[in-house]
Protein backbone atom coordinates (compact mmCIF):
# COMPACT_ATOMS: atom_id res chain seq x y z
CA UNK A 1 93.33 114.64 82.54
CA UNK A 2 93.73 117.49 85.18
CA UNK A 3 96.87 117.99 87.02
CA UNK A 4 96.67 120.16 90.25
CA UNK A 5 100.04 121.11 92.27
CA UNK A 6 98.70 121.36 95.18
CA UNK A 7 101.98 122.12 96.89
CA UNK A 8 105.72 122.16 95.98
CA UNK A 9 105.58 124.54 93.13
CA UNK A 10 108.93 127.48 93.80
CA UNK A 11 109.69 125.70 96.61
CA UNK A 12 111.76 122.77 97.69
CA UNK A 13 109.89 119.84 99.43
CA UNK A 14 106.18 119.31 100.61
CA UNK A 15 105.14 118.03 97.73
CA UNK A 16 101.41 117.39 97.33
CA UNK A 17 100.26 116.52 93.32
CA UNK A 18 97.24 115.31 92.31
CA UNK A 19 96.19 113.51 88.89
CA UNK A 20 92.37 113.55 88.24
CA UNK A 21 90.04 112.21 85.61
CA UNK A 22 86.02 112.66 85.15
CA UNK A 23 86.32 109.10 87.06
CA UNK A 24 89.35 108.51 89.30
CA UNK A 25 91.65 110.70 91.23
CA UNK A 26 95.39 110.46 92.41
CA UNK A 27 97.84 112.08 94.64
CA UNK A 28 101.60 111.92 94.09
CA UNK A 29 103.61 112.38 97.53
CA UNK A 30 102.53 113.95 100.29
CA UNK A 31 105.42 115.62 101.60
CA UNK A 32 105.94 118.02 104.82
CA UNK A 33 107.80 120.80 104.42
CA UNK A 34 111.58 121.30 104.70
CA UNK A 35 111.18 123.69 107.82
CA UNK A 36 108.33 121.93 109.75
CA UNK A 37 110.05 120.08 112.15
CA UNK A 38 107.30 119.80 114.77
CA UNK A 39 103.62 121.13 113.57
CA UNK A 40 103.01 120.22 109.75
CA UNK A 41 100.65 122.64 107.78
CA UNK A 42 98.26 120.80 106.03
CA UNK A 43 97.53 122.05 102.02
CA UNK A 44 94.33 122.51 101.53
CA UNK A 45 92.71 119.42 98.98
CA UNK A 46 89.04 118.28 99.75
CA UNK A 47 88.89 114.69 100.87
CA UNK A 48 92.37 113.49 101.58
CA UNK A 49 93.69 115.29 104.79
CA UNK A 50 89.61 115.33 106.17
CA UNK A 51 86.14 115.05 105.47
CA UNK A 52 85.10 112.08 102.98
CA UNK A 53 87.65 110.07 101.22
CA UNK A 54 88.25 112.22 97.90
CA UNK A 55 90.60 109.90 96.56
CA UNK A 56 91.44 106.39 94.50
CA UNK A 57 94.84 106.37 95.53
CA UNK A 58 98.46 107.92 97.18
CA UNK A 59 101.52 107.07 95.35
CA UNK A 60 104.93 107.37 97.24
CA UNK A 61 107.78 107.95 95.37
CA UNK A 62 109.99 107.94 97.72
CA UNK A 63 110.37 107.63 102.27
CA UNK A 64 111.81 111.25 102.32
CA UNK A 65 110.08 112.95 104.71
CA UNK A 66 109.57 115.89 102.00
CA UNK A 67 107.27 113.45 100.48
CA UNK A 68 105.94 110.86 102.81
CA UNK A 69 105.92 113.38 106.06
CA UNK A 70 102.36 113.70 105.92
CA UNK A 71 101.06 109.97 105.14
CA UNK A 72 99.97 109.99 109.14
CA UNK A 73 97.76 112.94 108.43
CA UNK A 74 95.84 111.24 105.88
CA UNK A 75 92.50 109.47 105.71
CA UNK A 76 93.06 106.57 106.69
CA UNK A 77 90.66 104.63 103.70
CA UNK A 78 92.77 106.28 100.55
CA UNK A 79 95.26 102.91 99.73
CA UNK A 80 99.01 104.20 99.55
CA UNK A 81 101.69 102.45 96.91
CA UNK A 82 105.25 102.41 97.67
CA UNK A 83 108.28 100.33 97.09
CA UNK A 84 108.18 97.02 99.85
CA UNK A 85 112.07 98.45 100.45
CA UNK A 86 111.31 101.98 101.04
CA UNK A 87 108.65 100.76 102.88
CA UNK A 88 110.48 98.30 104.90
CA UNK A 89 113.36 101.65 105.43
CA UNK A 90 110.72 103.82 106.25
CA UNK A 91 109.29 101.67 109.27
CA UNK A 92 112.53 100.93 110.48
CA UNK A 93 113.65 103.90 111.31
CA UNK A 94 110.18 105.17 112.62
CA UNK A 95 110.18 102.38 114.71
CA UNK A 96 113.60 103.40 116.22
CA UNK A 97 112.47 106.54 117.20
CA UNK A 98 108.89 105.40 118.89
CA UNK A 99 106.96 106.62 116.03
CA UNK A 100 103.82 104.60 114.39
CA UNK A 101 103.45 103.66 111.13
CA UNK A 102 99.76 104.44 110.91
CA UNK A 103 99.59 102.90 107.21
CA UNK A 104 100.57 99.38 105.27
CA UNK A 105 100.90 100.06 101.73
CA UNK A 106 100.15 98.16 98.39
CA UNK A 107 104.08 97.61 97.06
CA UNK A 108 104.93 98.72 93.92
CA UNK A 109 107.79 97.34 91.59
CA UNK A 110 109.76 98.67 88.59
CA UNK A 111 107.93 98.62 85.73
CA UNK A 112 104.70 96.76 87.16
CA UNK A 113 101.81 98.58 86.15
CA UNK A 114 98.89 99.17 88.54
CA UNK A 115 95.67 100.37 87.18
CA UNK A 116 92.97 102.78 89.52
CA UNK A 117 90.07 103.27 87.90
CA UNK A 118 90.94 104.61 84.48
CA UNK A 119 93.98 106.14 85.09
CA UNK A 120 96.99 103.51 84.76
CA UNK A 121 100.43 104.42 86.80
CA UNK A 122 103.72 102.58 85.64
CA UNK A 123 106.65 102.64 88.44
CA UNK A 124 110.43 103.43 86.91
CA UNK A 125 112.89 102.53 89.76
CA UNK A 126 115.08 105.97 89.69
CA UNK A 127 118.73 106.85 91.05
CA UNK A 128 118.11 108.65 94.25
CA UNK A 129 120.13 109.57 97.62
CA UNK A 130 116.60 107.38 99.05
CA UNK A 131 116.82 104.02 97.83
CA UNK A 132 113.91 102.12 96.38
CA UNK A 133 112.88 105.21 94.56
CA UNK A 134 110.51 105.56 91.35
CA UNK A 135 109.30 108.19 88.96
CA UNK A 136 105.37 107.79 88.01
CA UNK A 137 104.28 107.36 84.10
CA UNK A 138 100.41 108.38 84.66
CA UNK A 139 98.62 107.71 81.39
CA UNK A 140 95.20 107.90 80.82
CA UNK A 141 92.32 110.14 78.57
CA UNK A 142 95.19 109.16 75.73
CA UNK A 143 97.61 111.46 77.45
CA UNK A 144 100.45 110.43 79.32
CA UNK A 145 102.49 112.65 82.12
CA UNK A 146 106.02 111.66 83.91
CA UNK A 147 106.74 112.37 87.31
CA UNK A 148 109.93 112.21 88.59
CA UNK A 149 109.69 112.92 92.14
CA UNK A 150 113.39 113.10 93.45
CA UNK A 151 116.27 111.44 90.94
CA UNK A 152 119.73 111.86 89.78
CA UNK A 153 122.19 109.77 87.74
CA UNK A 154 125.39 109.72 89.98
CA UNK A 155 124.55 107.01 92.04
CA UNK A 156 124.89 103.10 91.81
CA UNK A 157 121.75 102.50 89.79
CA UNK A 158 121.57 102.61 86.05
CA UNK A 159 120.56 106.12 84.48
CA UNK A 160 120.97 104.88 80.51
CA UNK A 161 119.09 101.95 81.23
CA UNK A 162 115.96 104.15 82.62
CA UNK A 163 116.32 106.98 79.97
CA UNK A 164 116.21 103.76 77.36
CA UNK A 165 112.54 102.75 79.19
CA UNK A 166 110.68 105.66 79.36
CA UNK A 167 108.22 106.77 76.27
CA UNK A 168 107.62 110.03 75.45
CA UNK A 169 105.34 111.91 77.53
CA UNK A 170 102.73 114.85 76.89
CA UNK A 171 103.52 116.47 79.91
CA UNK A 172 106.76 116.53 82.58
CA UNK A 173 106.38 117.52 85.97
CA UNK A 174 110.12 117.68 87.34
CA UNK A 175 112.58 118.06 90.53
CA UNK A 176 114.91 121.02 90.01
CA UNK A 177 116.63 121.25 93.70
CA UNK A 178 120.20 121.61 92.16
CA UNK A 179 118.88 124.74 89.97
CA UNK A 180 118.33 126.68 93.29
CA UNK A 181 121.60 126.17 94.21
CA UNK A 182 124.84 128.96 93.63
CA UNK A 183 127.27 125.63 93.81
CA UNK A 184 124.90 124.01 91.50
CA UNK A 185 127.23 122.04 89.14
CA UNK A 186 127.82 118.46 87.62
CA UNK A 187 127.67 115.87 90.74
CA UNK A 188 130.67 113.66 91.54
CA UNK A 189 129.66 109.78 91.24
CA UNK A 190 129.20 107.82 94.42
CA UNK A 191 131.66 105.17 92.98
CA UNK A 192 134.31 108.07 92.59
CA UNK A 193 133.45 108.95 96.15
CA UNK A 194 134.73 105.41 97.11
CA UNK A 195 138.12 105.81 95.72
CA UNK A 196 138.59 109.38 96.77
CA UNK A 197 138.15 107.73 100.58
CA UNK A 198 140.42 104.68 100.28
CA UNK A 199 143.26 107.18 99.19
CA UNK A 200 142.60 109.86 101.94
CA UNK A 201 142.28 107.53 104.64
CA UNK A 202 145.65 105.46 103.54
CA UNK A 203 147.27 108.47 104.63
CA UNK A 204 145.93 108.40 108.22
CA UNK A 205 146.74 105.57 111.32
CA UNK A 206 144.27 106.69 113.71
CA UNK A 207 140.50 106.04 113.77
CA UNK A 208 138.09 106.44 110.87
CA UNK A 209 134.48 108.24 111.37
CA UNK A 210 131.60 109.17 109.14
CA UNK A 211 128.78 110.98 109.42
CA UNK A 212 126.29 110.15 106.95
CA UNK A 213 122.64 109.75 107.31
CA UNK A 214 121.58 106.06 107.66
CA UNK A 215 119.02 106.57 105.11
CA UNK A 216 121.11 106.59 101.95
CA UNK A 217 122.18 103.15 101.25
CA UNK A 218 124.26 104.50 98.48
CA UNK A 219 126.66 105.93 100.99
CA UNK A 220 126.54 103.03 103.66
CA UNK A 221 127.72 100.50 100.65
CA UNK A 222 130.32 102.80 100.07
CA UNK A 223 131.46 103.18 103.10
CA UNK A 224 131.00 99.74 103.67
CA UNK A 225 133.47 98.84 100.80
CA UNK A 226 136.24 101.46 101.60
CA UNK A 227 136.59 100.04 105.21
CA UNK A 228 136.74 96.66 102.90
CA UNK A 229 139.91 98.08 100.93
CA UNK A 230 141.26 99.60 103.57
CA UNK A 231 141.39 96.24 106.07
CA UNK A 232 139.05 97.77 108.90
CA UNK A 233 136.02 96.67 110.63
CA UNK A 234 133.06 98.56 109.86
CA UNK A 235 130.93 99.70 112.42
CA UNK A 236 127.42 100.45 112.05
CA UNK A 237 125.71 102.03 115.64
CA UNK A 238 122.28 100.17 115.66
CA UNK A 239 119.75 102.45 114.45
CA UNK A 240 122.51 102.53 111.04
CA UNK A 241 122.38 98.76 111.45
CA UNK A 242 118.07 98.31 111.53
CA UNK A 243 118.26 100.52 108.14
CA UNK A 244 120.59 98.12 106.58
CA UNK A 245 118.94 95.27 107.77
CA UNK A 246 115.50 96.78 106.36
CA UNK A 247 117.09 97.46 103.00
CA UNK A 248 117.39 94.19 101.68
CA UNK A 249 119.94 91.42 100.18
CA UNK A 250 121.40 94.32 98.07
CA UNK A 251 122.72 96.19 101.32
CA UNK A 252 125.80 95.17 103.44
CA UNK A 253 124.03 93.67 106.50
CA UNK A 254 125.65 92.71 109.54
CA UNK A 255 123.45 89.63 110.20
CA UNK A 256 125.12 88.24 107.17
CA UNK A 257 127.99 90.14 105.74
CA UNK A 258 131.50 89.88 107.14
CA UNK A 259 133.38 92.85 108.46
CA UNK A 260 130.67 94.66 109.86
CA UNK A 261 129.81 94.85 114.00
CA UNK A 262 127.39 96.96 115.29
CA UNK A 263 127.13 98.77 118.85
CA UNK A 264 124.68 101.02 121.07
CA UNK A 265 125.35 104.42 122.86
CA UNK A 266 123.49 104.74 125.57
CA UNK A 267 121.94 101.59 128.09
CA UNK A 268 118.20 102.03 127.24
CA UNK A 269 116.83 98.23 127.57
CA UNK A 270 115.33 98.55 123.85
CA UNK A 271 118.29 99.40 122.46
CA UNK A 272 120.02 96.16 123.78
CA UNK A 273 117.43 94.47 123.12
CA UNK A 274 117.59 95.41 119.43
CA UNK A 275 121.73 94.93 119.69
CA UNK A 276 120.51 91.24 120.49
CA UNK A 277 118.79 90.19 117.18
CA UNK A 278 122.24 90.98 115.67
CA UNK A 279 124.16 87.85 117.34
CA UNK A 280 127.97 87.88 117.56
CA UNK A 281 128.18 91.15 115.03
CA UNK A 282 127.67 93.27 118.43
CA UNK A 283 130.32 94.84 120.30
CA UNK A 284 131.23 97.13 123.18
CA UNK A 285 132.96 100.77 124.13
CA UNK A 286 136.38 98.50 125.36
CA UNK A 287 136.49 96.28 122.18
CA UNK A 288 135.88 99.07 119.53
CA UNK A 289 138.90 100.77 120.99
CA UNK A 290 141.24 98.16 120.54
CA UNK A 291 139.91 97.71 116.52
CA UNK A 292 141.08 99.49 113.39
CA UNK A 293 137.63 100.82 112.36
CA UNK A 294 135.55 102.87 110.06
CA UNK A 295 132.56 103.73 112.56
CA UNK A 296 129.76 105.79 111.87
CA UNK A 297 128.64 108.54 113.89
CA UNK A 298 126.40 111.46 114.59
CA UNK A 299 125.93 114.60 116.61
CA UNK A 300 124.07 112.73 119.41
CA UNK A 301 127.04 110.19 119.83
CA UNK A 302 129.14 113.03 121.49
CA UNK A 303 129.24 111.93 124.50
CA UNK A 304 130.09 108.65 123.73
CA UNK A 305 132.65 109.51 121.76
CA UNK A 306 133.84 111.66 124.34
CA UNK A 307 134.43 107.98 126.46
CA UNK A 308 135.42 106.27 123.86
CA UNK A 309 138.43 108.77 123.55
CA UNK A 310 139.30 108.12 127.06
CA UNK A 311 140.32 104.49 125.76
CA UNK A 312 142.03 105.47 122.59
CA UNK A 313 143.44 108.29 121.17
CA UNK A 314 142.06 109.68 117.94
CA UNK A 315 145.05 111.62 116.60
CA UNK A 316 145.65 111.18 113.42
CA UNK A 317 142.45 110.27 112.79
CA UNK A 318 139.76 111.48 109.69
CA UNK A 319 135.87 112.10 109.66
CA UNK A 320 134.39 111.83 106.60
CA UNK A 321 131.36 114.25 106.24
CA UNK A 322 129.21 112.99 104.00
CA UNK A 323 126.08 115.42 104.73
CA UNK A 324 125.42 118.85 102.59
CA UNK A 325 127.45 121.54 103.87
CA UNK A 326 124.28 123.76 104.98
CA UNK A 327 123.94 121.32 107.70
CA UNK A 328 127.72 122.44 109.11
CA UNK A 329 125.54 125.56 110.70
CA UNK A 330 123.75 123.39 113.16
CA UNK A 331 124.65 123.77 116.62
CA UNK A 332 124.72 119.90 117.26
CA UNK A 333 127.15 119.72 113.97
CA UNK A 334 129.28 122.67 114.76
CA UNK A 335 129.73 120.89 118.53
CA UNK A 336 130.78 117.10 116.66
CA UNK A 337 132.75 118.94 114.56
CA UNK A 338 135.24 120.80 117.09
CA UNK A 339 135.67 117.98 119.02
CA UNK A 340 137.25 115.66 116.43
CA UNK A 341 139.30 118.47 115.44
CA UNK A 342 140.23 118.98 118.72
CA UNK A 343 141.43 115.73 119.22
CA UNK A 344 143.64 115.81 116.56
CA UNK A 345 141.26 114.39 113.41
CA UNK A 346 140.89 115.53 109.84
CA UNK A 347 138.07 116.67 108.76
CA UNK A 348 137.51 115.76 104.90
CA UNK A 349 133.93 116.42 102.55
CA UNK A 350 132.99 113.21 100.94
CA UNK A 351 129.50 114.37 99.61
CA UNK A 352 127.89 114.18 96.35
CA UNK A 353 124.19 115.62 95.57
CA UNK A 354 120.80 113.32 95.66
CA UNK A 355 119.74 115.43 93.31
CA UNK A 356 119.68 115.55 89.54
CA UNK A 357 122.57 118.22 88.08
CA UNK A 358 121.54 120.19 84.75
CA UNK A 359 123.20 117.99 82.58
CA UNK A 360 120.80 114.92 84.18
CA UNK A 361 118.09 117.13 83.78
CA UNK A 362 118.67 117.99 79.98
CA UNK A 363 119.38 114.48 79.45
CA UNK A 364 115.54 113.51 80.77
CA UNK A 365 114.06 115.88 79.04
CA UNK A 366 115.31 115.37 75.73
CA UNK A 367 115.06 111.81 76.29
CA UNK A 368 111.05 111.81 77.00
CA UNK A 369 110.56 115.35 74.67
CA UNK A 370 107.15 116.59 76.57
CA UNK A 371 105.13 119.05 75.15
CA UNK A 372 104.85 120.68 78.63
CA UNK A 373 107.44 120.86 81.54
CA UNK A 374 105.85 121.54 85.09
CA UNK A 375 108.79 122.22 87.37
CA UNK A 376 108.42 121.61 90.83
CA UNK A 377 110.54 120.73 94.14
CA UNK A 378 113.08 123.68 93.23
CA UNK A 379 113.12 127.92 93.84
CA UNK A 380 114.53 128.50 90.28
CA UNK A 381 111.56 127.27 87.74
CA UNK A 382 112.54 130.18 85.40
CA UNK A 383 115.77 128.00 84.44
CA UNK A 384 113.50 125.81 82.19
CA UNK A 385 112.35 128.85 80.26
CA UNK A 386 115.57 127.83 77.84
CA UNK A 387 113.21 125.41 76.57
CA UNK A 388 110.13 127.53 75.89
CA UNK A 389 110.84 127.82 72.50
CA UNK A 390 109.73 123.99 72.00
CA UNK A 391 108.15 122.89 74.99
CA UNK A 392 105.27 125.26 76.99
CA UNK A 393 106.67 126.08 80.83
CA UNK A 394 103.96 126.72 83.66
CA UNK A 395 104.63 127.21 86.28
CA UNK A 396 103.04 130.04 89.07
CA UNK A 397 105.03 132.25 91.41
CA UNK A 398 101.75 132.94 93.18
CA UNK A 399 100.90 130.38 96.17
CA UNK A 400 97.98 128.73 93.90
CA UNK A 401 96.45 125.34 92.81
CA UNK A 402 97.80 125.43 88.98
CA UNK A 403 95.01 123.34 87.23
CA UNK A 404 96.11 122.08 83.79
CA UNK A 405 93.92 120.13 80.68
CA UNK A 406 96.49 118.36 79.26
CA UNK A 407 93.70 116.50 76.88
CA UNK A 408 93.29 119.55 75.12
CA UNK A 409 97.12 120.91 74.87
């Protein structure tokens, strides 16, 4: 068995892996890079971005963009596995913002294993800011590897129950994000989250806002459940609303679930026309502003909030930021931002990492005791040289394929 990082080695996103056998060969994500907002770089590896098809198969861990971005780019002929929900999220939002899904994938499920050629890959549904995630068992040549792709433990699903499933592996390649970081330290639980928000808001009469991507469930139930507590209507702007809707019978949905009405921002004709397939759950600018709510928002809603304020006042009122704090530096943020404080709301932090802490990371790898640790996804490999004693470390800080034999370690 031959493992090549391709990309995402000292570095955070992008993430390109491939698995390869005398017979059969794999990639793992295929990930754009954290900066690359407009024209991706493509990683050099013969026969899946051009040319002939070079591989069996694509496994998707998960729809962030640091690992899916470049499943448009390609061939077309190389089958791609994913979750049906992450899937189902993933097209969603594309599909809000007039982009193509170019690709329909085979759907993986937890613990279902597939088999290409003579390598066999077994999904583990993980804890993850994206839901529907998995980790990867690859076995095959009698060696086994794990990898993780993105995970933590501080979310809704169930870390024991995972560490309990996974067998011991020969070789780990892992996320480290969280090691890069100098506020690196053990993440808050979502479910905390939840009650930290019911007791700030009780302290505050005026509106309730959030801005939170759309894209982690985990959040959207919990916001979902303090505007529950707290006697408001929830309300989910439509793109917010489509993710829901994609995410399945486990996700607050306002097609279905009470509490919850959902409204547009601007009169494009598609928008309403999405609004529609939602029924009586929509409302308007005049009726949110006679409602106690908990609303979600973004940067590009300023200028509807700006009207909005002309109906009601928001004094008194509290915006949760639920984002990491890096993102504070954006002009569009900065802008959202001063107005609510301008107008007289609170600004409080309600964030926790979608990233595995230390202590989630120790936990894993004692749990699955590898022989060799591959860290990639973080800019602070040298963190797992505590292990090296035990457990062999590679990693590269030169820009280079890293081709490993794990049949003969």
């Amino acid at each position: 068995m031959k493992i090549t990082i391709h990309r995402g080695r000292n570095q955070i996103g992008g993430s390109v892996i491939e698995i390869a056998t005398e017979k059969t060969k794999i990639i793992l994500d295929v990930g754009l890079n954290l900066d690359e907002e407009t024209q991706a770089e493509l990683p050099i590896v013969n026969g899946l971005f051009d040319g002939e098809k070079g591989f069996d198969a694509i496994f998707i861990s998960h729809y962030h963009a640091d690992h899916v971005g470049l499943l448009d780019k390609v061939i077309h002929e190389i089958p791609v596995y994913m979750g049906e929900k992450a899937y189902n999220i993933l097209s969603a939002s594309n599909d809000y913002r007039r982009i193509k899904t170019t690709f329909r994938p085979e759907f993986i499920e937890d613990k279902c294993v597939t088999e290409i050629g003579d390598i066999s890959i077994t999904p583990y549904r993980c804890d993850h800011s994206a839901y529907d995630s998995y980790m990867f068992l690859i076995q095959a040549d009698g060696k086994s590897v794990l990898y993780t792709g993105d995970f933590r433990a501080n979310g809704r699903w169930n870390d024991q129950r995972l560490l309990e499933s996974i067998p011991s592996v020969d070789a780990l390649i892992i996320e480290g994000t969280n090691l890069s970081r100098k506020e690196s330290r053990e993440n808050i639980e979502e479910t905390l989250l939840e009650d930290i928000a019911v007791k700030a808001l009780s302290k505050h009469t005026g509106p309730c806002f959030v801005f939170m991507s759309a894209m982690n469930i985990d959040r959207l139930v919990t916001m979902y459940n303090v505007a529950q507590e707290a006697g408001r209507v929830f309300l989910e702007d439509i793109y917010t609303a489509l993710i829901g809707d994609a995410s399945g019978v486990e996700v607050p949905n306002p097609k279905r679930d009470k509490g919850i009405r959902v409204f547009v921002t601007d009169g494009n004709k598609e928008r309403y026309a999405k609004l529609n397939t939602f029924g009586k759950a929509k409302i308007g600018r005049d009726a949110i502003a006679k409602q106690s709510y908990v609303m979600c928002v973004r940067p590009s809603m300023i200028n509807y909030l700006k009207k909005l304020n002309e109906l009601q006042s928001f004094e008194d009122g509290i915006l949760f930021y639920g984002m990491w704090k890096g993102y504070q530096d954006k002009d569009d943020v900065k802008q959202l931002i001063s107005f609510m404080i301008e107008k007289g709301v609170k600004i409080h932090t309600l964030h926790t990492s979608g990233h595995a802490d230390s202590n989630t990371i120790d936990r894993l790898i004692n749990a699955v005791k590898p022989s060799v640790i591959l860290p990639v996804h973080t800019e602070n490999a040298m963190w797992f040289d505590k292990y090296k004693n035990d457990i062999k470390i590679i990693y590269d800080i030169k820009d280079v394929s890293l081709h490993l034999n794990v049949s003969k370690l």
